[in-house]
PDB file of N, CA and C in Angstrom:
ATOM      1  N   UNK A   1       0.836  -1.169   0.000  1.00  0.00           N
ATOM      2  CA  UNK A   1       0.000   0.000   0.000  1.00  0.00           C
ATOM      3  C   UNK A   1       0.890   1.245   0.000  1.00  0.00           C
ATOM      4  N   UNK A   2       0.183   2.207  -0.852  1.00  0.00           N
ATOM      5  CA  UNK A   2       1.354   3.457  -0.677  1.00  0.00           C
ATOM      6  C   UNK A   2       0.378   4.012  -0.451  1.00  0.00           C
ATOM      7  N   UNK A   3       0.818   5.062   0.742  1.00  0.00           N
ATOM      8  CA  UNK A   3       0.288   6.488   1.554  1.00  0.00           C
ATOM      9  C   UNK A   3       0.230   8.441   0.772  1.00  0.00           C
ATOM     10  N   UNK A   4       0.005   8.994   1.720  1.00  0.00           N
ATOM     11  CA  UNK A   4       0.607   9.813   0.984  1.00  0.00           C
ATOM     12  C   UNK A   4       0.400  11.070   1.636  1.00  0.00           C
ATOM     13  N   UNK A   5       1.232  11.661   2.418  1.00  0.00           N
ATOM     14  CA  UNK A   5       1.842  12.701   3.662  1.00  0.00           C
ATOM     15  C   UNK A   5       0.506  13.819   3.314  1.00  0.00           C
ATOM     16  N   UNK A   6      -0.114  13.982   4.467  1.00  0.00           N
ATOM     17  CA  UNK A   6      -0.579  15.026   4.021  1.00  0.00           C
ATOM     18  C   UNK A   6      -0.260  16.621   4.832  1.00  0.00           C
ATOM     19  N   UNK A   7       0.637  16.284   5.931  1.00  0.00           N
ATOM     20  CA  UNK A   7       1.337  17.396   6.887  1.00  0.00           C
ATOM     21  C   UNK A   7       1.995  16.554   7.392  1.00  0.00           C
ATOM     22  N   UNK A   8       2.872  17.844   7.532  1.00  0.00           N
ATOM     23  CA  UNK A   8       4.276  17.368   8.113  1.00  0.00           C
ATOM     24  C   UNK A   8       4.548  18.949   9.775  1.00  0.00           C
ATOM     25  N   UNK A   9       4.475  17.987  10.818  1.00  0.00           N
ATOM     26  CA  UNK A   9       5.184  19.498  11.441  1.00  0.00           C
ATOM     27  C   UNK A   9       5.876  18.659  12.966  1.00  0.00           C
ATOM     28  N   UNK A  10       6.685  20.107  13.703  1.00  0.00           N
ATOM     29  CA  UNK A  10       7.698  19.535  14.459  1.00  0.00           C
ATOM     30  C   UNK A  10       7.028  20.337  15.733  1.00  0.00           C
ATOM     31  N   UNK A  11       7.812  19.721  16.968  1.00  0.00           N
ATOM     32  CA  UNK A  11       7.009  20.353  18.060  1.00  0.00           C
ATOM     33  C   UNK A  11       7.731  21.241  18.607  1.00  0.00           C
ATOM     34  N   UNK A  12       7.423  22.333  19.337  1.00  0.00           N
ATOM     35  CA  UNK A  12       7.591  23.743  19.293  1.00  0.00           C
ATOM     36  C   UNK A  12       8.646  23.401  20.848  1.00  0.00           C
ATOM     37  N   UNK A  13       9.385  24.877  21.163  1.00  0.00           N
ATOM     38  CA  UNK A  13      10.245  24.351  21.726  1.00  0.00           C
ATOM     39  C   UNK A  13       9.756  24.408  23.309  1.00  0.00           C
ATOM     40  N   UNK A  14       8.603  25.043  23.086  1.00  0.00           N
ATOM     41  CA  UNK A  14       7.597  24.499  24.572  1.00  0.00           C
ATOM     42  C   UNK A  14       6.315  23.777  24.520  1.00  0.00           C
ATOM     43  N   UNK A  15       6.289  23.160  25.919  1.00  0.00           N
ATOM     44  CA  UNK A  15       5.096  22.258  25.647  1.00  0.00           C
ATOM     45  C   UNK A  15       4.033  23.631  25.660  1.00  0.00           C
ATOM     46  N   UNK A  16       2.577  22.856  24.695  1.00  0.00           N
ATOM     47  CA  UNK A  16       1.669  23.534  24.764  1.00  0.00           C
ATOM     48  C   UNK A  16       1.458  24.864  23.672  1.00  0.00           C
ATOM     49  N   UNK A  17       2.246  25.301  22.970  1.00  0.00           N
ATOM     50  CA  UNK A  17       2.571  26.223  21.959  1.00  0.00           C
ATOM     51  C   UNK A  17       2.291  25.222  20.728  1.00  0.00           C
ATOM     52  N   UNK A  18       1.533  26.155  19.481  1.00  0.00           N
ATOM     53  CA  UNK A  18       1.199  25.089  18.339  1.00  0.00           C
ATOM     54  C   UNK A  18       2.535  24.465  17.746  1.00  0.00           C
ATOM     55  N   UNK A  19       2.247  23.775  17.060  1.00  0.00           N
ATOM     56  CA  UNK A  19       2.873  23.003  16.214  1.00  0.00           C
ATOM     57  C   UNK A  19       3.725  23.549  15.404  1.00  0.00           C
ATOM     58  N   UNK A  20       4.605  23.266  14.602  1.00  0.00           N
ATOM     59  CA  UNK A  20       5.620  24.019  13.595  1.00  0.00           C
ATOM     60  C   UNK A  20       5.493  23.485  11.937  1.00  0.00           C
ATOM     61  N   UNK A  21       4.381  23.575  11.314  1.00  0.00           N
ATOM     62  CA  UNK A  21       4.654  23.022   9.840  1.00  0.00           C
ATOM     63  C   UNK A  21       5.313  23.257   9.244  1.00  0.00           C
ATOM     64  N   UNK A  22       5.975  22.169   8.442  1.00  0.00           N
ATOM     65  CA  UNK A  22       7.495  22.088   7.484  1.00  0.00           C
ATOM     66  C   UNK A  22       6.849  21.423   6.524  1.00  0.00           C
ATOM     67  N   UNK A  23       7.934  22.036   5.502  1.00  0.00           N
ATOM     68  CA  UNK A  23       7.720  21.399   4.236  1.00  0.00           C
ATOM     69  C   UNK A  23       8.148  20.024   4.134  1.00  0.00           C
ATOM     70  N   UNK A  24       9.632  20.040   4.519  1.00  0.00           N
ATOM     71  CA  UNK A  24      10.070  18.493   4.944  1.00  0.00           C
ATOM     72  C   UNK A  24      10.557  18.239   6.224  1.00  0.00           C
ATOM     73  N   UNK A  25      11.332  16.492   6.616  1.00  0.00           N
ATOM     74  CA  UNK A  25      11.704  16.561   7.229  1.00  0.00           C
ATOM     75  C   UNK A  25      12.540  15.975   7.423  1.00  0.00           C
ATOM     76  N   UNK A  26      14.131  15.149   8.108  1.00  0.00           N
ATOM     77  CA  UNK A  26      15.360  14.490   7.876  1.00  0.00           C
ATOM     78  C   UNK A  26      14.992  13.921   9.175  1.00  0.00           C
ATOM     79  N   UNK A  27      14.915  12.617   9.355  1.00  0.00           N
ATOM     80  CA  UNK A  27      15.147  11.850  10.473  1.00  0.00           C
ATOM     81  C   UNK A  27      16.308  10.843  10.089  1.00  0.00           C
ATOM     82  N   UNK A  28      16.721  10.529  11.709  1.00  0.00           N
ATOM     83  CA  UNK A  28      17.769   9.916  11.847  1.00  0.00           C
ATOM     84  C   UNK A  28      17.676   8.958  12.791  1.00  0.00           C
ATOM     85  N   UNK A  29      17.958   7.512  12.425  1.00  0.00           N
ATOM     86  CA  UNK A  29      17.914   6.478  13.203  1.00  0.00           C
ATOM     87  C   UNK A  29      18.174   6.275  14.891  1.00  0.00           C
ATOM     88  N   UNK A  30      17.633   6.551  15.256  1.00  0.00           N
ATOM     89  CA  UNK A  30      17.736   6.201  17.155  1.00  0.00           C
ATOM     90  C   UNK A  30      17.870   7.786  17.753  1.00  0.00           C
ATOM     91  N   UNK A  31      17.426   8.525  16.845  1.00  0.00           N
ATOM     92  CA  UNK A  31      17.817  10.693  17.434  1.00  0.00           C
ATOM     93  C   UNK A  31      16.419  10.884  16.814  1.00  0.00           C
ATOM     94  N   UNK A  32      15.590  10.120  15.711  1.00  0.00           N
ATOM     95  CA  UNK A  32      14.438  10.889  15.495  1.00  0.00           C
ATOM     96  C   UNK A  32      14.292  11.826  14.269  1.00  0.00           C
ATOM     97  N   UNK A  33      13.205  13.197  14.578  1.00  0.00           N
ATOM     98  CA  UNK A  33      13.549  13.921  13.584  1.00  0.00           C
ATOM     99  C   UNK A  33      14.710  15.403  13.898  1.00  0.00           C
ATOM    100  N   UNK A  34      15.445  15.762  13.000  1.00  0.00           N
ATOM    101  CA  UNK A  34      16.474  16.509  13.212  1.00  0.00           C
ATOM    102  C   UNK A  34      15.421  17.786  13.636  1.00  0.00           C
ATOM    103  N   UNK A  35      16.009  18.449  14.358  1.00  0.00           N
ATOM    104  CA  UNK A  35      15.233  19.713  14.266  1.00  0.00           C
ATOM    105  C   UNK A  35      14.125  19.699  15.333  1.00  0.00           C
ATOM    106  N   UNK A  36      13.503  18.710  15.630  1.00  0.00           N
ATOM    107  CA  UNK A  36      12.028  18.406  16.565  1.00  0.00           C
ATOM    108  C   UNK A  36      12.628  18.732  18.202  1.00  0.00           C
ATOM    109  N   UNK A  37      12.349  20.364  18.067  1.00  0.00           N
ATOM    110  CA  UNK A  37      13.390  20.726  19.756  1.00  0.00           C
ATOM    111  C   UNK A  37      13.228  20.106  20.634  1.00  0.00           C
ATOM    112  N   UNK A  38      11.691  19.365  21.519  1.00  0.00           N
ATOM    113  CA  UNK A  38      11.673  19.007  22.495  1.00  0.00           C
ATOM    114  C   UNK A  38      12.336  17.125  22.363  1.00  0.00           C
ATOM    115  N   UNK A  39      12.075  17.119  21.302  1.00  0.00           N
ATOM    116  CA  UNK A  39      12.068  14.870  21.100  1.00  0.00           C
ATOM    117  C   UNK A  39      13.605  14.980  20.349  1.00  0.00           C
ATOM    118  N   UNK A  40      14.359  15.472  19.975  1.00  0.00           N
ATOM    119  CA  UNK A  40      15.565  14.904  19.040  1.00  0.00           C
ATOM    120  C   UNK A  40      16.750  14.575  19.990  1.00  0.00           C
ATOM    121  N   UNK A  41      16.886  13.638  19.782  1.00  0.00           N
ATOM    122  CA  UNK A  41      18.262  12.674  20.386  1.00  0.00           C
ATOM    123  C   UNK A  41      17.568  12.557  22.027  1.00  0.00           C
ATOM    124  N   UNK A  42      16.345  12.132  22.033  1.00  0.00           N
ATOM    125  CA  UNK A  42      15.810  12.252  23.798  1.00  0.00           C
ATOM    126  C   UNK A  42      16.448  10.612  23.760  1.00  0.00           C
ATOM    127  N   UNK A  43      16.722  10.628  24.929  1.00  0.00           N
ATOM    128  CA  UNK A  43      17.016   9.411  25.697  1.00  0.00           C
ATOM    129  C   UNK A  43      16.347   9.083  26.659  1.00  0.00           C
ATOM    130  N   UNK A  44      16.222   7.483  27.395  1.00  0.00           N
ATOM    131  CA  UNK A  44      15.297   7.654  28.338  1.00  0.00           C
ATOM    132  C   UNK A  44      16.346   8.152  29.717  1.00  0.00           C
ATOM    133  N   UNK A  45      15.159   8.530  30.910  1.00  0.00           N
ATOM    134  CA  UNK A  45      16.080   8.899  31.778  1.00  0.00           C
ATOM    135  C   UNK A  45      16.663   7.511  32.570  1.00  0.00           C
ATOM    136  N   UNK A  46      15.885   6.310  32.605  1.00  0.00           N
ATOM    137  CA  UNK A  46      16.582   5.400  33.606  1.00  0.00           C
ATOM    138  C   UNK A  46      17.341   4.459  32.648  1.00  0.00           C
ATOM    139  N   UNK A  47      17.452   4.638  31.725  1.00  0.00           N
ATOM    140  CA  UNK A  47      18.303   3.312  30.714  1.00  0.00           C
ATOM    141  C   UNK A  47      19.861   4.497  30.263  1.00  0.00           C
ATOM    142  N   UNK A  48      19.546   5.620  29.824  1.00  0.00           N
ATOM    143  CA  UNK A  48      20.237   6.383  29.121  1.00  0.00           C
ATOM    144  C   UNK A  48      20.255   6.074  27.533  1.00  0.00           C
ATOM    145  N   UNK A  49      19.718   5.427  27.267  1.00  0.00           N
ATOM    146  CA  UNK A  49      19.247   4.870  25.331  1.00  0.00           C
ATOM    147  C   UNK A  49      18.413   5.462  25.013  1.00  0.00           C
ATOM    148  N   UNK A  50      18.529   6.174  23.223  1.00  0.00           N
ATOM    149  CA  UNK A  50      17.343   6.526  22.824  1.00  0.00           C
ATOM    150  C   UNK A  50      16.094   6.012  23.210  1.00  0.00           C
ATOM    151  N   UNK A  51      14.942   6.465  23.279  1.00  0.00           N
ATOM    152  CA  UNK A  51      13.635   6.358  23.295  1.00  0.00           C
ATOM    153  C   UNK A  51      13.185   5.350  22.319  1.00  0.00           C
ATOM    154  N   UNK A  52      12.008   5.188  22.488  1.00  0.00           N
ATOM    155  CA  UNK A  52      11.833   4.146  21.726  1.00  0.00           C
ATOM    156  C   UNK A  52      10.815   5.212  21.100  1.00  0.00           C
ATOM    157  N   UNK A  53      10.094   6.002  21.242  1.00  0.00           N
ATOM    158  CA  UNK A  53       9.196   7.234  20.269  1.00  0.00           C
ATOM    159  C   UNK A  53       9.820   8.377  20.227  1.00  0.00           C
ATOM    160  N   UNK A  54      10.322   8.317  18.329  1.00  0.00           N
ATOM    161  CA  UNK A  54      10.942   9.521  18.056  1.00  0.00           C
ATOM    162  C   UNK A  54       9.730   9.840  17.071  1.00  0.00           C
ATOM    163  N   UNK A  55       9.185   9.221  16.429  1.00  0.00           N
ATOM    164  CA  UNK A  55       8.479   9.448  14.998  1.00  0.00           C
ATOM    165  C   UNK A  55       7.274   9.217  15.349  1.00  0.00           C
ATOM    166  N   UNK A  56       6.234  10.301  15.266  1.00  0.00           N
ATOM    167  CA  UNK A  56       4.870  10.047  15.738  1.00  0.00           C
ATOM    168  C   UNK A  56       3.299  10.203  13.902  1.00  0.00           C
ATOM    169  N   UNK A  57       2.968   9.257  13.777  1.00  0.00           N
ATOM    170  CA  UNK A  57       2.305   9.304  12.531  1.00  0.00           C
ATOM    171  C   UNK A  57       0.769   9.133  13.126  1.00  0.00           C
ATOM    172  N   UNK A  58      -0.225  10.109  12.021  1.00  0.00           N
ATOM    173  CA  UNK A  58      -2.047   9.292  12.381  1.00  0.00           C
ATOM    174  C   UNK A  58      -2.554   9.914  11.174  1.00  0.00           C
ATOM    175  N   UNK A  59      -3.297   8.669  10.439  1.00  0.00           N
ATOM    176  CA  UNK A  59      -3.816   9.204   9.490  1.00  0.00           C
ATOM    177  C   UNK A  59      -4.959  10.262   9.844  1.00  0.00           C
ATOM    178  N   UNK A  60      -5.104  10.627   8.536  1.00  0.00           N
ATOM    179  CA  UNK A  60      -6.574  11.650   8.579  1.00  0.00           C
ATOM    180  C   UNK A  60      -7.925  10.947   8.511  1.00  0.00           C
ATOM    181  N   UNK A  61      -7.689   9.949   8.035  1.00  0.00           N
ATOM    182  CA  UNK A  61      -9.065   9.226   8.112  1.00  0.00           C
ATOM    183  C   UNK A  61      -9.273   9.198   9.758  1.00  0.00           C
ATOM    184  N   UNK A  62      -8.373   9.164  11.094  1.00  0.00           N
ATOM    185  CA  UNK A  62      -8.548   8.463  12.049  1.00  0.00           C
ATOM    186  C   UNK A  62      -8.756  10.161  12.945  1.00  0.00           C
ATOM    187  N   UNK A  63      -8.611  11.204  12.323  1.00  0.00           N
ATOM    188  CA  UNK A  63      -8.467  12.308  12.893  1.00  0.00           C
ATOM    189  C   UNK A  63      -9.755  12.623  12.712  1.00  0.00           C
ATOM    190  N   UNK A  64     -10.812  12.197  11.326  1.00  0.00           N
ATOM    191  CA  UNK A  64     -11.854  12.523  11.007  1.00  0.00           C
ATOM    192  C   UNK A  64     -12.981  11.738  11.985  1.00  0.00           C
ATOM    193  N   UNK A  65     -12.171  10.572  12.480  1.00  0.00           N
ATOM    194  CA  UNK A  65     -13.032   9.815  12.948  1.00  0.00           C
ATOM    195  C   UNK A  65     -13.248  10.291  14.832  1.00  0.00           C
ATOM    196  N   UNK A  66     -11.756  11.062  15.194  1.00  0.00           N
ATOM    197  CA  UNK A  66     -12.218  11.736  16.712  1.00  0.00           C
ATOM    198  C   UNK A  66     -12.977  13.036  16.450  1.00  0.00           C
ATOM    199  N   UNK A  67     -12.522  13.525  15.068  1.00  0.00           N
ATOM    200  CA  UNK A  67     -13.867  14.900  15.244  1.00  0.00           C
ATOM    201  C   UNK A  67     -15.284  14.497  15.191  1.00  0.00           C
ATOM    202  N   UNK A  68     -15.380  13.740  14.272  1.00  0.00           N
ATOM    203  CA  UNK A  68     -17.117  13.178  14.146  1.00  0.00           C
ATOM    204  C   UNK A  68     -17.233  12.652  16.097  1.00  0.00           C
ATOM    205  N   UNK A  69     -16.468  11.792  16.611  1.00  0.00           N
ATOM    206  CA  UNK A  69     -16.732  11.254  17.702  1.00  0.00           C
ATOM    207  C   UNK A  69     -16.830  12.437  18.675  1.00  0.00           C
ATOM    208  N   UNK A  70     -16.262  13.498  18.977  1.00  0.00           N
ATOM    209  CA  UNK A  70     -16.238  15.029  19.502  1.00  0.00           C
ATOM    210  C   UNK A  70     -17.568  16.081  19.012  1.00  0.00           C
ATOM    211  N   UNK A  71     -17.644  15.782  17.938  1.00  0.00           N
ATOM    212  CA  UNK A  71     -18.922  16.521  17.390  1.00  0.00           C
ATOM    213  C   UNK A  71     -18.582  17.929  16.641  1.00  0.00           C
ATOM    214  N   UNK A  72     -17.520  17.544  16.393  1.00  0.00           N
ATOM    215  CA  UNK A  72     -16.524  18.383  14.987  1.00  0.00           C
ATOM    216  C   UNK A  72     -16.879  17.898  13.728  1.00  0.00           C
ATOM    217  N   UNK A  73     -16.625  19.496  12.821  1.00  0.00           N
ATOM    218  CA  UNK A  73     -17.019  19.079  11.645  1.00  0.00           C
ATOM    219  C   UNK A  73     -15.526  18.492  10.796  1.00  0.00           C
ATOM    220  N   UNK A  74     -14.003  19.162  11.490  1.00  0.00           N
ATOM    221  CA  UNK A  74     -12.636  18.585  11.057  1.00  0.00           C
ATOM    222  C   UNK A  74     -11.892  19.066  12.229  1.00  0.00           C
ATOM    223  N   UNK A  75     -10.540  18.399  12.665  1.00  0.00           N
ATOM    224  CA  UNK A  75      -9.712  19.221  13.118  1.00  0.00           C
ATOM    225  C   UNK A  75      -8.576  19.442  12.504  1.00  0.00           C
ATOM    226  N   UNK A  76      -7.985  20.601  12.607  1.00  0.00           N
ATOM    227  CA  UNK A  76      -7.049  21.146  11.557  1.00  0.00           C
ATOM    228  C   UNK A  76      -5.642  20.561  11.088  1.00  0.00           C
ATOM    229  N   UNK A  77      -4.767  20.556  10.435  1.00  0.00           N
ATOM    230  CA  UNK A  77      -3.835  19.907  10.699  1.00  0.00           C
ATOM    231  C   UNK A  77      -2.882  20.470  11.568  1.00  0.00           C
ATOM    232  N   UNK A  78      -2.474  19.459  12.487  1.00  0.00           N
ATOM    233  CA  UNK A  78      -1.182  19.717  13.409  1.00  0.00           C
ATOM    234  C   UNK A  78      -1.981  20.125  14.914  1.00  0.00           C
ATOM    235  N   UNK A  79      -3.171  19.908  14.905  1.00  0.00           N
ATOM    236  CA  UNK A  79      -3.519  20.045  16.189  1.00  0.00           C
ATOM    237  C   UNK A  79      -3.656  18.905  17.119  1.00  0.00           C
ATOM    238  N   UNK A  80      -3.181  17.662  16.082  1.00  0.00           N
ATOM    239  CA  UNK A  80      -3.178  16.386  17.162  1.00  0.00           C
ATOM    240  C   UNK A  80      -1.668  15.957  17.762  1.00  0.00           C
ATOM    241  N   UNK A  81      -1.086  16.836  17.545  1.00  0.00           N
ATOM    242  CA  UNK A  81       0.288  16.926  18.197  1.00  0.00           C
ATOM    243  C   UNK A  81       1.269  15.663  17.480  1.00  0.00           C
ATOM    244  N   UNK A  82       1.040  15.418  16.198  1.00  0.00           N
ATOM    245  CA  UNK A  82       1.368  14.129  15.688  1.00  0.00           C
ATOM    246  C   UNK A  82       2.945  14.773  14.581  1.00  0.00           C
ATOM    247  N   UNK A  83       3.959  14.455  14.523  1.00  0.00           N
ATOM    248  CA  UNK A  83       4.833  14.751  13.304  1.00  0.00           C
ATOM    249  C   UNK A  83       4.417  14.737  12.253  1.00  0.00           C
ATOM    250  N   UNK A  84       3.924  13.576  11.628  1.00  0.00           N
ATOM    251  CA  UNK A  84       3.554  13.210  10.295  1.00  0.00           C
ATOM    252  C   UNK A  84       2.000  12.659  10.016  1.00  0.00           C
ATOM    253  N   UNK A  85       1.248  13.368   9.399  1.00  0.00           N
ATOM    254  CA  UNK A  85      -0.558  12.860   9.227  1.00  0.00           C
ATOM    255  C   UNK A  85      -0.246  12.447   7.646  1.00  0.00           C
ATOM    256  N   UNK A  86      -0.875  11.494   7.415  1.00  0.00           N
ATOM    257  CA  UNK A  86      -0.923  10.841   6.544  1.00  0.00           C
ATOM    258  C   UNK A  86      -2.531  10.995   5.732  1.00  0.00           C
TER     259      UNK A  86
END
Protein backbone atom coordinates (compact mmCIF):
# COMPACT_ATOMS: atom_id res chain seq x y z
CA UNK A 1 0.00 0.00 0.00
CA UNK A 2 1.35 3.46 -0.68
CA UNK A 3 0.29 6.49 1.55
CA UNK A 4 0.61 9.81 0.98
CA UNK A 5 1.84 12.70 3.66
CA UNK A 6 -0.58 15.03 4.02
CA UNK A 7 1.34 17.40 6.89
CA UNK A 8 4.28 17.37 8.11
CA UNK A 9 5.18 19.50 11.44
CA UNK A 10 7.70 19.54 14.46
CA UNK A 11 7.01 20.35 18.06
CA UNK A 12 7.59 23.74 19.29
CA UNK A 13 10.25 24.35 21.73
CA UNK A 14 7.60 24.50 24.57
CA UNK A 15 5.10 22.26 25.65
CA UNK A 16 1.67 23.53 24.76
CA UNK A 17 2.57 26.22 21.96
CA UNK A 18 1.20 25.09 18.34
CA UNK A 19 2.87 23.00 16.21
CA UNK A 20 5.62 24.02 13.60
CA UNK A 21 4.65 23.02 9.84
CA UNK A 22 7.49 22.09 7.48
CA UNK A 23 7.72 21.40 4.24
CA UNK A 24 10.07 18.49 4.94
CA UNK A 25 11.70 16.56 7.23
CA UNK A 26 15.36 14.49 7.88
CA UNK A 27 15.15 11.85 10.47
CA UNK A 28 17.77 9.92 11.85
CA UNK A 29 17.91 6.48 13.20
CA UNK A 30 17.74 6.20 17.15
CA UNK A 31 17.82 10.69 17.43
CA UNK A 32 14.44 10.89 15.50
CA UNK A 33 13.55 13.92 13.58
CA UNK A 34 16.47 16.51 13.21
CA UNK A 35 15.23 19.71 14.27
CA UNK A 36 12.03 18.41 16.57
CA UNK A 37 13.39 20.73 19.76
CA UNK A 38 11.67 19.01 22.49
CA UNK A 39 12.07 14.87 21.10
CA UNK A 40 15.56 14.90 19.04
CA UNK A 41 18.26 12.67 20.39
CA UNK A 42 15.81 12.25 23.80
CA UNK A 43 17.02 9.41 25.70
CA UNK A 44 15.30 7.65 28.34
CA UNK A 45 16.08 8.90 31.78
CA UNK A 46 16.58 5.40 33.61
CA UNK A 47 18.30 3.31 30.71
CA UNK A 48 20.24 6.38 29.12
CA UNK A 49 19.25 4.87 25.33
CA UNK A 50 17.34 6.53 22.82
CA UNK A 51 13.63 6.36 23.30
CA UNK A 52 11.83 4.15 21.73
CA UNK A 53 9.20 7.23 20.27
CA UNK A 54 10.94 9.52 18.06
CA UNK A 55 8.48 9.45 15.00
CA UNK A 56 4.87 10.05 15.74
CA UNK A 57 2.31 9.30 12.53
CA UNK A 58 -2.05 9.29 12.38
CA UNK A 59 -3.82 9.20 9.49
CA UNK A 60 -6.57 11.65 8.58
CA UNK A 61 -9.07 9.23 8.11
CA UNK A 62 -8.55 8.46 12.05
CA UNK A 63 -8.47 12.31 12.89
CA UNK A 64 -11.85 12.52 11.01
CA UNK A 65 -13.03 9.81 12.95
CA UNK A 66 -12.22 11.74 16.71
CA UNK A 67 -13.87 14.90 15.24
CA UNK A 68 -17.12 13.18 14.15
CA UNK A 69 -16.73 11.25 17.70
CA UNK A 70 -16.24 15.03 19.50
CA UNK A 71 -18.92 16.52 17.39
CA UNK A 72 -16.52 18.38 14.99
CA UNK A 73 -17.02 19.08 11.65
CA UNK A 74 -12.64 18.59 11.06
CA UNK A 75 -9.71 19.22 13.12
CA UNK A 76 -7.05 21.15 11.56
CA UNK A 77 -3.84 19.91 10.70
CA UNK A 78 -1.18 19.72 13.41
CA UNK A 79 -3.52 20.05 16.19
CA UNK A 80 -3.18 16.39 17.16
CA UNK A 81 0.29 16.93 18.20
CA UNK A 82 1.37 14.13 15.69
CA UNK A 83 4.83 14.75 13.30
CA UNK A 84 3.55 13.21 10.29
CA UNK A 85 -0.56 12.86 9.23
CA UNK A 86 -0.92 10.84 6.54
Amino acid sequence: MIGRVASLHLHPQKAGEPMLPVNYIAIETNAGIVGNSRYWQRRSRSTGKPTNRQVSLIEREQIAEHANALGLPTIEYGLVRSNIET
